[in-house]
Protein backbone atom coordinates (compact mmCIF):
# COMPACT_ATOMS: atom_id res chain seq x y z
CA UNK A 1 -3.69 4.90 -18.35
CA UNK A 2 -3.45 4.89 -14.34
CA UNK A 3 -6.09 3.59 -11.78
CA UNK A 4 -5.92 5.73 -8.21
CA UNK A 5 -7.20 3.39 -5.15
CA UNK A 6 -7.44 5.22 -2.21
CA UNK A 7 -8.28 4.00 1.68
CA UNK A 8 -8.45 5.77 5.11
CA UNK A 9 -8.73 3.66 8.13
CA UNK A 10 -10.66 6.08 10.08
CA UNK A 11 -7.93 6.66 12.56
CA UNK A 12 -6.01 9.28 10.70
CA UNK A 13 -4.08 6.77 8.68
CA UNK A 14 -4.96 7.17 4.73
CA UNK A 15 -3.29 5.08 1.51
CA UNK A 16 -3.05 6.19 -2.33
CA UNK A 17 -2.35 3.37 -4.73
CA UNK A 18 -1.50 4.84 -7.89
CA UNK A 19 -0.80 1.71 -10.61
CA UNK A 20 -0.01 2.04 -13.99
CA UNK A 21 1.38 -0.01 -16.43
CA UNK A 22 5.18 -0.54 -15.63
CA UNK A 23 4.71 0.61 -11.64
CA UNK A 24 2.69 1.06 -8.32
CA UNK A 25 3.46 4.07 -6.82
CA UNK A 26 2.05 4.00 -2.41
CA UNK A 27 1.76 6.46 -0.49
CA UNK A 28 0.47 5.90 3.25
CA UNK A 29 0.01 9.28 5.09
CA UNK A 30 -1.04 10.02 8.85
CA UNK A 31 -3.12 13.07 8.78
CA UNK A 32 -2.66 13.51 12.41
CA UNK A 33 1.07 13.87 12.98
CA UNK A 34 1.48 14.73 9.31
CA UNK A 35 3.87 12.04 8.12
CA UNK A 36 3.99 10.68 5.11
CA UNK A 37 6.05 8.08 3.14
CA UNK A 38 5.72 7.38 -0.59
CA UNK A 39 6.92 4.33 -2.59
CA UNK A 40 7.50 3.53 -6.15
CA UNK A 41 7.26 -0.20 -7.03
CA UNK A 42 8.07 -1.83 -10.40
CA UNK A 43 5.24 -4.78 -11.07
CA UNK A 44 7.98 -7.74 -10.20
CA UNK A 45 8.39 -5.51 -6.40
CA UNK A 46 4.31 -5.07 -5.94
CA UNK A 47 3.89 -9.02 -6.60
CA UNK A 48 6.49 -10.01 -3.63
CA UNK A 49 5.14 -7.70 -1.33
CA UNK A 50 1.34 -9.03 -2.23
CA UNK A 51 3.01 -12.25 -1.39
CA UNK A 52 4.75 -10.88 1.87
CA UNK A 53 1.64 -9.13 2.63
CA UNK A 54 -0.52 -12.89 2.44
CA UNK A 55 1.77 -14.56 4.53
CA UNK A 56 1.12 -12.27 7.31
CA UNK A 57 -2.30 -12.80 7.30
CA UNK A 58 -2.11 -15.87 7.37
CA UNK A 59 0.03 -15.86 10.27
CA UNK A 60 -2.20 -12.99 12.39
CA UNK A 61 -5.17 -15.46 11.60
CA UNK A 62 -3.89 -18.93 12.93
CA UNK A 63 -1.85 -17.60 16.01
């Protein structure tokens, strides 16, 4: 079984989160210049970026 997230900033810029249960695959696309990159992440990969990911918001919030 897979869940599909998807989110478009409003600026062109659109994300697919496809998770299942070994692996997250992302895929971030800019519909106006046409680029896209896609990602596959095991579980163990997803968590440290989550982590990565919280640490720069906390960063961008108290500076």
């Amino acid at each position: 079984m897979k869940e599909i997230y998807n989110y478009e900033d409003g600026f062109g810029g659109e994300m697919a989160v496809i998770a299942n249960h070994a692996n997250i695959q992302l895929t971030t696309s800019d519909t106006i210049e046409g680029d896209s990159v896609t990602m596959q992440l095991s579980l163990s990969e997803t968590k440290e970026l989550i982590k990565s990911l919280k640490l720069a918001i906390k960063y961008a919030e108290t500076n």
